[in-house]
Protein backbone atom coordinates (compact mmCIF):
# COMPACT_ATOMS: atom_id res chain seq x y z
CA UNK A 1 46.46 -37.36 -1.04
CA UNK A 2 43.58 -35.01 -1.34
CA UNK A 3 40.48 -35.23 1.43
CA UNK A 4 37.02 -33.38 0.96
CA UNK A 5 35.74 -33.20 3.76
CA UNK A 6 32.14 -32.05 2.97
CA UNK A 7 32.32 -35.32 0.10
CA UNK A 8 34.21 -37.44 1.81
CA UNK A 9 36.06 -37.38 -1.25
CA UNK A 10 39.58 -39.01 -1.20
CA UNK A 11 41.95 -38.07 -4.58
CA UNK A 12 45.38 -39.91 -4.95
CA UNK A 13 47.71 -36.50 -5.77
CA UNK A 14 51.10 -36.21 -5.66
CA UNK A 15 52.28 -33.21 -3.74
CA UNK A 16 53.46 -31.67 -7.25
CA UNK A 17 49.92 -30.85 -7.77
CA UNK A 18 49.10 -28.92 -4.74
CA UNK A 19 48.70 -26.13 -6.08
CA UNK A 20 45.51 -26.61 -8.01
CA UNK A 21 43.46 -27.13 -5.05
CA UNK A 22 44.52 -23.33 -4.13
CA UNK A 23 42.20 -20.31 -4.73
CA UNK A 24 43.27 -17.09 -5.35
CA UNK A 25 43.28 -14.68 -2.03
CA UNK A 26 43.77 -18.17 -0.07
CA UNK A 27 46.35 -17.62 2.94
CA UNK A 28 49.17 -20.31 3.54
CA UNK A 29 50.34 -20.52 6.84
CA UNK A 30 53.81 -21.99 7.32
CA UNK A 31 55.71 -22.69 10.85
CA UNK A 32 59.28 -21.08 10.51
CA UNK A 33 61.44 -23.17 13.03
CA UNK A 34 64.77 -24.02 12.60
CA UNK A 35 65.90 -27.66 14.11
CA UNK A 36 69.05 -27.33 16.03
CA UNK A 37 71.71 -29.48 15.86
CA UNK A 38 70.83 -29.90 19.55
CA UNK A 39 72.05 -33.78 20.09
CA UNK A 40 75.45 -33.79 22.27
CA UNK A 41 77.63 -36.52 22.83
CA UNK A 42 79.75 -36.67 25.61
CA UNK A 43 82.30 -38.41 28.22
CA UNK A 44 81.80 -38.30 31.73
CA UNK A 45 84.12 -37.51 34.95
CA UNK A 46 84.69 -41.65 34.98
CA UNK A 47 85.37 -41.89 31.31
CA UNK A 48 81.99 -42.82 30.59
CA UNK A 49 79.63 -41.70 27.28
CA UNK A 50 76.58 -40.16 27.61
CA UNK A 51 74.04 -37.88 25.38
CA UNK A 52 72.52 -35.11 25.84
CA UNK A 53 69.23 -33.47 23.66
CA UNK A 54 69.06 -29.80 24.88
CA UNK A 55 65.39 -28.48 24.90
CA UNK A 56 66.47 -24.91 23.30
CA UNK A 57 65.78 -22.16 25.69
CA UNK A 58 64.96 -19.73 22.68
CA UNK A 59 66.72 -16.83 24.24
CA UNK A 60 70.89 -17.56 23.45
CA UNK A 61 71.25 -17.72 27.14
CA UNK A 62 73.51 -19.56 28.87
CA UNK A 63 71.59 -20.24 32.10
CA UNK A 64 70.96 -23.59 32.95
CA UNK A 65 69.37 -25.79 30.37
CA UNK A 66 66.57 -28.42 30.59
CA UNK A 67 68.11 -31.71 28.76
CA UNK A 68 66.87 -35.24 27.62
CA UNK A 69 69.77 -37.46 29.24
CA UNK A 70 70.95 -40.88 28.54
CA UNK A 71 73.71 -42.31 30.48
CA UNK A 72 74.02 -39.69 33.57
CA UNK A 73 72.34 -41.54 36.96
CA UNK A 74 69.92 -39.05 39.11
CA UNK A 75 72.59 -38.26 41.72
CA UNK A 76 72.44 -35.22 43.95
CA UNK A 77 76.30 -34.62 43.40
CA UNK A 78 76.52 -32.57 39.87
CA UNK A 79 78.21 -34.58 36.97
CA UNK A 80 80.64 -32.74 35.18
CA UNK A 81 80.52 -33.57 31.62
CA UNK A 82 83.25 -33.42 28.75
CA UNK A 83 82.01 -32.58 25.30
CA UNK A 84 83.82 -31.62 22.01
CA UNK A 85 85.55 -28.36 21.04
CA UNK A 86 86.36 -27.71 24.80
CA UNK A 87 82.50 -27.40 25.81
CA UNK A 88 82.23 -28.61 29.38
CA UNK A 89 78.79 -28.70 31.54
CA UNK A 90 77.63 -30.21 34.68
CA UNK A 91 74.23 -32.18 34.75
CA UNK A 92 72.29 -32.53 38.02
CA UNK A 93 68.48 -33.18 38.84
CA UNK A 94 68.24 -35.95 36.47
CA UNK A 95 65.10 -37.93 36.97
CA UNK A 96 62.95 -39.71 34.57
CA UNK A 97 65.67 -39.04 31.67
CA UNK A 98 65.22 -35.43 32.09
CA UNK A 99 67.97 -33.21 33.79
CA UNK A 100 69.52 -29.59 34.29
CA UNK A 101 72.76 -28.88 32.77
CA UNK A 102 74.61 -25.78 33.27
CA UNK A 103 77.50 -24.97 30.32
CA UNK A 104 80.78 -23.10 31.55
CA UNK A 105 81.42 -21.12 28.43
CA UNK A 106 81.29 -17.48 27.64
CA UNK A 107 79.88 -18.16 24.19
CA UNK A 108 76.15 -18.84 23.29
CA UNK A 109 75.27 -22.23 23.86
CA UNK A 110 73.43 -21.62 20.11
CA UNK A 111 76.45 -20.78 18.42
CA UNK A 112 78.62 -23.15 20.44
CA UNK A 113 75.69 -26.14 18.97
CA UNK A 114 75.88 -25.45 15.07
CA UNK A 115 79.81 -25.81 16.00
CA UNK A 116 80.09 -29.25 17.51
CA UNK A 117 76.03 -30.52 17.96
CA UNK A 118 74.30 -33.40 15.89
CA UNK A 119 70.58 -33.11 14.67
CA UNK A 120 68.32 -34.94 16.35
CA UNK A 121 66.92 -37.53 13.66
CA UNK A 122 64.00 -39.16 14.21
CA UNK A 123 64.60 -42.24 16.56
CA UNK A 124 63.09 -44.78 13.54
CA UNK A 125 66.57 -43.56 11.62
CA UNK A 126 68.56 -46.64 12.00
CA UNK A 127 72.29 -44.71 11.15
CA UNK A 128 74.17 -41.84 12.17
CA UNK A 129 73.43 -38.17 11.84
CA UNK A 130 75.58 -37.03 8.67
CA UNK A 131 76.72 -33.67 8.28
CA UNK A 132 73.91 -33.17 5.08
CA UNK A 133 71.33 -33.64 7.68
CA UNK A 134 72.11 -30.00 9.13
CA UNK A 135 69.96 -29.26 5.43
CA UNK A 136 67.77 -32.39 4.62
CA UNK A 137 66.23 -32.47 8.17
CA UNK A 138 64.81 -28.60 7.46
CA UNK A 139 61.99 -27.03 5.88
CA UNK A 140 62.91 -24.50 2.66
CA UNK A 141 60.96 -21.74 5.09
CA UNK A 142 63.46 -22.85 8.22
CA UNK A 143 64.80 -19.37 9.71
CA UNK A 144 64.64 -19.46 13.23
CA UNK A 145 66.57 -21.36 15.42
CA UNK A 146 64.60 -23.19 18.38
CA UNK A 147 63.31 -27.00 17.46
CA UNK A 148 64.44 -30.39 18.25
CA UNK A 149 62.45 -31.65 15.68
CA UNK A 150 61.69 -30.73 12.05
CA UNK A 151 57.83 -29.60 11.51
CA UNK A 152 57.37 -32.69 9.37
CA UNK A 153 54.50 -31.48 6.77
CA UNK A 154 56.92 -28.73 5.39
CA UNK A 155 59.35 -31.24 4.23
CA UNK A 156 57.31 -31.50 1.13
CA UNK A 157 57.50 -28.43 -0.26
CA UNK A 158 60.14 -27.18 -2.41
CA UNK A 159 60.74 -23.53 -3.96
CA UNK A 160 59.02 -24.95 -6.99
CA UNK A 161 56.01 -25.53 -5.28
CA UNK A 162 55.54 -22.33 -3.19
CA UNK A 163 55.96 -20.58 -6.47
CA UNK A 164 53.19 -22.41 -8.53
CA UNK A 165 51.03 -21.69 -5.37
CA UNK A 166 51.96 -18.18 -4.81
CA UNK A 167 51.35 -17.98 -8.92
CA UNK A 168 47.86 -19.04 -7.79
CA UNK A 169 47.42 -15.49 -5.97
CA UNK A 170 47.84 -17.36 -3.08
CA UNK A 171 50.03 -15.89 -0.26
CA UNK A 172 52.18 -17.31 2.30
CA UNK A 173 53.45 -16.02 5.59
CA UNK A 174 55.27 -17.91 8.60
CA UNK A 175 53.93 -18.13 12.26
CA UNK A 176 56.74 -19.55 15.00
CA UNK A 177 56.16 -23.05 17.24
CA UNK A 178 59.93 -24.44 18.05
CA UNK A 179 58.64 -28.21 18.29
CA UNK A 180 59.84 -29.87 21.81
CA UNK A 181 60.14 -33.25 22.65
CA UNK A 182 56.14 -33.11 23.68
CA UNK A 183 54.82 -33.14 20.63
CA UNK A 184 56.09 -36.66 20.03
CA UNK A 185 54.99 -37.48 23.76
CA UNK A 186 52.15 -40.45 23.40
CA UNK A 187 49.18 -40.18 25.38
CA UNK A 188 48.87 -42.30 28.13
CA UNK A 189 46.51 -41.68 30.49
CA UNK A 190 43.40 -43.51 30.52
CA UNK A 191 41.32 -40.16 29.63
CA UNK A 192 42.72 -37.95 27.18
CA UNK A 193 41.47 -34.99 28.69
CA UNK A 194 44.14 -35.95 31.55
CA UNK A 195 47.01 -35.40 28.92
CA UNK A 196 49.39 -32.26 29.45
CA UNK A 197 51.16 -31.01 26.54
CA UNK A 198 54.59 -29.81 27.27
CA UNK A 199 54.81 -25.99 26.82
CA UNK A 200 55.91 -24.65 23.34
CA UNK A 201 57.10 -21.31 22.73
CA UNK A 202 55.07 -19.68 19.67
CA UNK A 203 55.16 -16.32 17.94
CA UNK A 204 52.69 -14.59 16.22
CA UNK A 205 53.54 -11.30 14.85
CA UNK A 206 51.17 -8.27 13.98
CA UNK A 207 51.79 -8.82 10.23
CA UNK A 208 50.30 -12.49 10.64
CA UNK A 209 47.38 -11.12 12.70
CA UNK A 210 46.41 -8.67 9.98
CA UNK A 211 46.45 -10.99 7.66
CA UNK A 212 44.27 -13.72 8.76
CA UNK A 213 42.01 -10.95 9.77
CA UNK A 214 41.84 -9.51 6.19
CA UNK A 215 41.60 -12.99 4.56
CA UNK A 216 38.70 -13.86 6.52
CA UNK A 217 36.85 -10.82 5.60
CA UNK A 218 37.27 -11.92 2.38
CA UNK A 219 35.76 -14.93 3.15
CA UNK A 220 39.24 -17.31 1.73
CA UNK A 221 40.61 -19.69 3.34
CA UNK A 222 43.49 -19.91 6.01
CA UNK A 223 45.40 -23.58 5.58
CA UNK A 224 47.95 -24.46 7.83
CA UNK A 225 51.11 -26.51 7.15
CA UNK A 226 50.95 -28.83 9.90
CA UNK A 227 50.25 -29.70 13.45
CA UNK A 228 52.73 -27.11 14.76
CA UNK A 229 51.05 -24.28 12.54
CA UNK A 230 47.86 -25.13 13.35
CA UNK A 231 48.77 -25.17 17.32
CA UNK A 232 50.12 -21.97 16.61
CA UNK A 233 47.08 -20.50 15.52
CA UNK A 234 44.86 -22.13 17.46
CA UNK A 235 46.91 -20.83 20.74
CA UNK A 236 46.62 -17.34 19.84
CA UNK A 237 42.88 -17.75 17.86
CA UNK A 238 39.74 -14.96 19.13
CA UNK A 239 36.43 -15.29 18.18
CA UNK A 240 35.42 -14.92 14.41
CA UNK A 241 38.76 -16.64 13.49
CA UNK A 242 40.94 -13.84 13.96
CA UNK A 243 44.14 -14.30 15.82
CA UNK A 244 45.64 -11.87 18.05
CA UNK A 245 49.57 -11.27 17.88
CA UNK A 246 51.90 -12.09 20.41
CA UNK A 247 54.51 -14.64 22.41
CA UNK A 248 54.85 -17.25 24.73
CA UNK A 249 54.50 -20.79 26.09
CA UNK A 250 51.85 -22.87 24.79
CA UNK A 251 50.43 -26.14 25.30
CA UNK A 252 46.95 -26.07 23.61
CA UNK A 253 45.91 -30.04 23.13
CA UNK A 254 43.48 -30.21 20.54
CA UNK A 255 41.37 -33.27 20.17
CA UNK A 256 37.79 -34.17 19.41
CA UNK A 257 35.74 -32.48 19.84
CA UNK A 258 37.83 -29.23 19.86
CA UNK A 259 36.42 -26.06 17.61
CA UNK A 260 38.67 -24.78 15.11
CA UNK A 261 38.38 -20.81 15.24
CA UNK A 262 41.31 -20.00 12.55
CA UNK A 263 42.11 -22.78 10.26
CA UNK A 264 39.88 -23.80 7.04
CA UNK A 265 42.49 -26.73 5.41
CA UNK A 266 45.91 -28.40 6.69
CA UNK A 267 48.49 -30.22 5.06
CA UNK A 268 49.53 -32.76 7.48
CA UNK A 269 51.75 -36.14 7.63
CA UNK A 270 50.56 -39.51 8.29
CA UNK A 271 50.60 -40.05 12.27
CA UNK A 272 51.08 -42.64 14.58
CA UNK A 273 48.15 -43.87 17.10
CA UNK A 274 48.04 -42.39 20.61
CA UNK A 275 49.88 -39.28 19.15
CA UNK A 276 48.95 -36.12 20.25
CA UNK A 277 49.23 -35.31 16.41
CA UNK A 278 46.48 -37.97 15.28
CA UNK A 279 44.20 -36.58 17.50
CA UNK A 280 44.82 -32.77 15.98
CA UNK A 281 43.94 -34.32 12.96
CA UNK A 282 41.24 -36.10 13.66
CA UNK A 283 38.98 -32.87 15.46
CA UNK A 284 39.58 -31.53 12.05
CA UNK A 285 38.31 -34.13 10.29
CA UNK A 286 35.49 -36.50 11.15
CA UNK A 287 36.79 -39.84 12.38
CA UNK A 288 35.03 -41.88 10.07
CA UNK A 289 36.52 -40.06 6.99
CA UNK A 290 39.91 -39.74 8.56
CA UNK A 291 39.64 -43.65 9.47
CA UNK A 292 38.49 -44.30 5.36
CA UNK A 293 41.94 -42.33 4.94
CA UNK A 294 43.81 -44.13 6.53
CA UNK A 295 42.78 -47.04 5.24
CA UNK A 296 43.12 -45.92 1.65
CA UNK A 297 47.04 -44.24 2.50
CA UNK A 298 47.89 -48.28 3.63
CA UNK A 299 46.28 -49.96 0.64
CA UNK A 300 48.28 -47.41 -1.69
CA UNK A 301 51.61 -48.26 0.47
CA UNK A 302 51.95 -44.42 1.56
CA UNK A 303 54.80 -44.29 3.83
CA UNK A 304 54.40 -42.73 7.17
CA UNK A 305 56.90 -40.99 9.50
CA UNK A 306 58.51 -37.39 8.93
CA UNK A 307 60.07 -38.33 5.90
CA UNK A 308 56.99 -40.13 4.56
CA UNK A 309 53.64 -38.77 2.52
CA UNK A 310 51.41 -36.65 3.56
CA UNK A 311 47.23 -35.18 2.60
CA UNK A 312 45.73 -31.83 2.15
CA UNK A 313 42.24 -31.79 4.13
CA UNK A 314 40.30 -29.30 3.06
């Protein structure tokens, strides 16, 4: 699906065909995370299973590790843990299914995952993680190691596709945004404003920078592919849409009526309500239109989720 939003135009597309909405000297943005086969199961102390999904630390340490926990009780005492290929940990601080856990190994807890880890599949997956999951669940731009989660809008595109669009004279250069468990985190509270985003850690390099900085002087068009990407941007974003480079933790929120200082079109999935990700969407484009979309993606039976369809709004 295409949206206009200027129109209000809405164009039934398949993805294939991206690449004629593309202009020549048009910049596509593209988030570069790798999803982790972070998902451990293991046996406790008392025989016990339990599972672990490590929030990567993004450095190959081997400090102590913040962890998603199912099946380890918030005691004091430290639970030692018994995982595959002789990996043993002990959990502690668990509360509100998030704990510490602290891996006695000399090898990086990284290299130690892609050896006996699962990928984290979306919870709506109703089977097993298979071993061809390590490359379905990944974007064709995946290179660095760091998510839990796939950024879902880069599923679509193939090697086919970013060569009819770079065959456009459009060019296409990666930002970083390793996706954590809070970007699937609902909003609860009663005002939005009162919603924290978990911290993200996002790269920017001086490359990137440039170019924004030299498409916008040519007055083109910066589209992002996806939530992530956009948060990205939007985290490191100055004043006449440039974006300065750089590193660290983010945890920009953006919802109405937020400003967009870098962005000018996003490719995006079909999101869920109370997501953090519907409301991105929605300061980008006006909720009446975005409302008429949605509408128009259910009569069609578009499929939602990661693995489902997904619009261009330009």
């Amino acid at each position: 699906m295409v949206v206009h939003r200027k129109s209000g135009a809405i164009e039934h597309k398949s993805f294939e065909e991206i690449s004629q909405y593309f202009n020549p000297g048009d910049l596509l943005v593209i988030n570069n995370t790798r999803v982790l086969p972070a998902r451990l199961i293991g046996r406790k102390e008392t025989g016990g299973r339990c599972e672990l999904l490590l929030i990567p630390q993004w450095n190959g340490s081997n400090g102590e590790w913040t962890a998603l926990v199912k099946g380890v009780r918030g005691d004091r005492e430290r639970s030692r843990i018994y995982f595959e290929q002789g990996l043993e940990g002990e959990v502690a601080e668990v509360k509100g299914g998030k704990g510490k856990i602290r891996f006695s190994t000399p090898e990086k807890v990284v290299d130690i995952l892609w050896k006996t880890g699962r990928i984290p599949l979306p919870p709506y997956i109703k089977r097993p993680d298979e071993p061809i999951d390590r490359i379905r669940y990944q974007t064709v731009f995946a290179e660095r190691d760091g998510s839990i989660a796939a950024p879902t809008a880069g599923l679509h595109f193939t090697e086919g596709i970013l060569r009819s669009i770079k065959e456009k004279g459009v060019k296409t250069i990666p930002v970083t945004l390793h996706v954590g468990p809070g970007t699937f985190r609902p909003v609860k509270a009663e005002e939005v404003r009162d919603h924290s985003m978990d911290p993200e850690w996002t790269e920017i390099s001086e490359e990137v920078s440039e170019e924004i900085e030299r498409t916008k002087r040519a007055r083109r068009r910066v589209i992002s592919v996806g939530t992530t990407t956009t948060r990205a941007l939007e985290s490191f974003s100055c004043p006449g849409g440039r974006v300065r480079p750089g590193e660290g933790l983010s945890s920009l929120f953006i919802y109405p009526p937020y400003r967009f200082q870098v962005i000018d079109g996003i490719v995006t999935n079909f999101h869920l309500p109370k997501s953090t990700l519907l409301m991105l969407v929605s300061a980008f484009a006006e909720k009446g239109l975005l409302m008429k979309t949605y509408q128009e993606a259910i009569d069609k039976k578009y499929r939602f989720y990661s693995y489902g369809d997904a619009m261009l709004i330009l």
